[in-house]
C-alpha atoms as a PDB file:
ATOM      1  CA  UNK A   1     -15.347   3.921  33.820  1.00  0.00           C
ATOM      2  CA  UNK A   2     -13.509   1.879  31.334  1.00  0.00           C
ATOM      3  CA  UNK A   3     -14.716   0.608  28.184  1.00  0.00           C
ATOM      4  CA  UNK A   4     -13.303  -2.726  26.366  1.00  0.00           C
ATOM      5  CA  UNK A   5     -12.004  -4.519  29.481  1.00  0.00           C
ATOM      6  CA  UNK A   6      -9.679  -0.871  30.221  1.00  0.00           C
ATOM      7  CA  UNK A   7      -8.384  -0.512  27.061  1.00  0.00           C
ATOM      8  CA  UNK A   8      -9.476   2.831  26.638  1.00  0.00           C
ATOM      9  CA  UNK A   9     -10.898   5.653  28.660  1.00  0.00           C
ATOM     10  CA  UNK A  10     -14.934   6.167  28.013  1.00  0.00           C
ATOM     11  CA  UNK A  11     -17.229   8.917  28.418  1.00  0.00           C
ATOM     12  CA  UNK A  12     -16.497  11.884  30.364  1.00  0.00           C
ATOM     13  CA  UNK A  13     -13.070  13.603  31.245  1.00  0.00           C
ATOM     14  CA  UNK A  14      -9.437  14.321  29.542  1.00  0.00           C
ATOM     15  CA  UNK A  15      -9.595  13.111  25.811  1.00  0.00           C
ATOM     16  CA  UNK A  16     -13.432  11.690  25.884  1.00  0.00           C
ATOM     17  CA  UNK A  17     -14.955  10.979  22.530  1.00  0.00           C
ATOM     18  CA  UNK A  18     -16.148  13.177  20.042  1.00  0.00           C
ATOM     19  CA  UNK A  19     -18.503  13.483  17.301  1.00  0.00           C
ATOM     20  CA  UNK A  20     -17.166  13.253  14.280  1.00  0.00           C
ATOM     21  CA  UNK A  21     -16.648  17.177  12.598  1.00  0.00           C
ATOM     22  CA  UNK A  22     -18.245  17.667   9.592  1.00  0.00           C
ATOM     23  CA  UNK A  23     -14.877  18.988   7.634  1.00  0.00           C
ATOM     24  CA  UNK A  24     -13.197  15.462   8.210  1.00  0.00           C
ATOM     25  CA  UNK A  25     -12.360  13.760   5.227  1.00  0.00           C
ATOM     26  CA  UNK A  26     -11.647  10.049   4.714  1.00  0.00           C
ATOM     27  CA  UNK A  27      -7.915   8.584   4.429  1.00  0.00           C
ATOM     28  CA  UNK A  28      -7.282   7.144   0.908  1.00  0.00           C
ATOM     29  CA  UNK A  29      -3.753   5.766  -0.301  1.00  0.00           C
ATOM     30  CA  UNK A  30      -3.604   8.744  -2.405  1.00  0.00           C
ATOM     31  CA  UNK A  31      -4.541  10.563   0.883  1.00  0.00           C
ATOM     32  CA  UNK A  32      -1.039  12.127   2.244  1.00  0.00           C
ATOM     33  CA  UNK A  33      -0.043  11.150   5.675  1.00  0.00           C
ATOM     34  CA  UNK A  34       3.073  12.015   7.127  1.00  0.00           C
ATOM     35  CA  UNK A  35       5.119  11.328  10.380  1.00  0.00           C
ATOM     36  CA  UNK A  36       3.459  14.307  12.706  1.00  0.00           C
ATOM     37  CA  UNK A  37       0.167  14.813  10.132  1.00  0.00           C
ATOM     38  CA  UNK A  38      -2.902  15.665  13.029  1.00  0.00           C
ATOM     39  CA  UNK A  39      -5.313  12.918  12.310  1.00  0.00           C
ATOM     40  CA  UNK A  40      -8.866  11.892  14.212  1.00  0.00           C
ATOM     41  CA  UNK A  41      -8.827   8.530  15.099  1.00  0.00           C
ATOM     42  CA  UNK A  42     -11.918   6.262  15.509  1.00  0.00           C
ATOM     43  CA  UNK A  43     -12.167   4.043  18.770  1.00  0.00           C
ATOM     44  CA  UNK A  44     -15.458   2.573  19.563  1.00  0.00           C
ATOM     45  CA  UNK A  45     -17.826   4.430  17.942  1.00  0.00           C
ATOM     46  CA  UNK A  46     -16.336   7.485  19.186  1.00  0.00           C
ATOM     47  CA  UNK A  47     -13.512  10.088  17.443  1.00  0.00           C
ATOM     48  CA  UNK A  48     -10.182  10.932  19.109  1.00  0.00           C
ATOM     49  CA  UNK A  49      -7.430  13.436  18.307  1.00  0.00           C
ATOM     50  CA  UNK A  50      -4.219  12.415  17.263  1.00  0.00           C
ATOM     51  CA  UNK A  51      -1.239  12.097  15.424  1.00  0.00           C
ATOM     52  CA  UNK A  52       0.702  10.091  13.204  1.00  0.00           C
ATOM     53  CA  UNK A  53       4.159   8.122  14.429  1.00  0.00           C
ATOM     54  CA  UNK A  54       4.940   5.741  10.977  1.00  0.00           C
ATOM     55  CA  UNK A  55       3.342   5.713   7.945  1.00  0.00           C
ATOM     56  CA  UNK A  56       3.903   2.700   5.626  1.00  0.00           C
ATOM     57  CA  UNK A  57       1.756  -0.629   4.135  1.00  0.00           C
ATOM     58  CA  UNK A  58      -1.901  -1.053   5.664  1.00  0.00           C
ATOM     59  CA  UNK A  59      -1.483   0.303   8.977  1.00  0.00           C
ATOM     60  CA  UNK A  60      -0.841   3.371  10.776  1.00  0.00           C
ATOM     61  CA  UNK A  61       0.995   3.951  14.160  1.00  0.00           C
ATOM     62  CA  UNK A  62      -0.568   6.929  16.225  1.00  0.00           C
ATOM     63  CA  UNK A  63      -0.249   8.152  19.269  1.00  0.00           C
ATOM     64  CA  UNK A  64      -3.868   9.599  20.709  1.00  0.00           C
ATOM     65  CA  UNK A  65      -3.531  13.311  21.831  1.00  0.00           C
ATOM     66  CA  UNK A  66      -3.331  13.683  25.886  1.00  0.00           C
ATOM     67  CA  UNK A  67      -3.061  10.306  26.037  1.00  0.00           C
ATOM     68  CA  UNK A  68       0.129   8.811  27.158  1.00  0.00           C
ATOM     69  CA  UNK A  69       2.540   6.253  24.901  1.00  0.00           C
ATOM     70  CA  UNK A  70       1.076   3.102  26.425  1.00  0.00           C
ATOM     71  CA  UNK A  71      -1.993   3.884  24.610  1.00  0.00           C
ATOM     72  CA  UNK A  72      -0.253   4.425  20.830  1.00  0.00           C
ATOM     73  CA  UNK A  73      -1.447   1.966  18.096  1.00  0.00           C
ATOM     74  CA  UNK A  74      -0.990   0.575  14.724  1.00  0.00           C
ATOM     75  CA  UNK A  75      -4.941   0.990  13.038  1.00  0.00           C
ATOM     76  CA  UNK A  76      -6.204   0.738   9.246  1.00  0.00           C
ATOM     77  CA  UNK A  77      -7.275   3.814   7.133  1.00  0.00           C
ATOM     78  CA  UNK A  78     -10.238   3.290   7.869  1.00  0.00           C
ATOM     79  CA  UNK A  79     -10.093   4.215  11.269  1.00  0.00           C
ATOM     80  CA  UNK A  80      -8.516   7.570  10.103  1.00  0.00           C
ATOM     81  CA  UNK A  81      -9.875  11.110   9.067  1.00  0.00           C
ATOM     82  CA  UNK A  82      -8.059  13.992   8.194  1.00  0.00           C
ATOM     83  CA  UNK A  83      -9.223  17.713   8.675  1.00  0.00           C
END
C-alpha cells in the first residue's frame, strides 16, 4: 500500500515508520549538521532513518535509509531530529 498518491512506502515492510525515540532532539541552526550526520526524518506522521546529503540555507537534502536515491529530498528543520 502506498500512501500520498505513491510517494512513499506506508505501513508494514523495509523502512516502515517509526515512533519517534525518546532521546531525539530537535534541529536548531545552532544544531550541527553535517554532510553524512544520521538524522530521523519525519514523513507523514511517521519517523524515518536517514542521512544528510547538503547542508546549507532552510533546507536539508537527505537521502532516507534503505530507501533508494529516487526517494532523497530537500525538507525544513523541522522535519529533522537528531539522536
Amino acid at each position: 500500500m502506498l500512501a500520498d498518491g505513491g510517494r512513499r512506502p506506508c505501513g508494514a515492510g523495509r523502512g516502515a515508520g517509526m515512533a519517534l525515540p525518546a532521546d531525539a532532539r530537535e534541529i536548531t541552526r545552532a544544531s550541527e549538521l553535517s554532510v553524512g550526520s544520521a538524522v530521523l526524518i519525519e514523513w507523514n506522521g511517521s519517523w524515518y532513518e536517514g542521512t544528510v546529503l547538503v547542508t546549507g540555507g532552510d533546507a536539508i537534502r537527505v537521502h532516507y535509509t534503505g530507501w533508494s536515491d529516487s526517494w532523497d529530498e530537500d525538507v525544513s528543520r523541522a522535519r529533522l531530529r537528531i539522536r
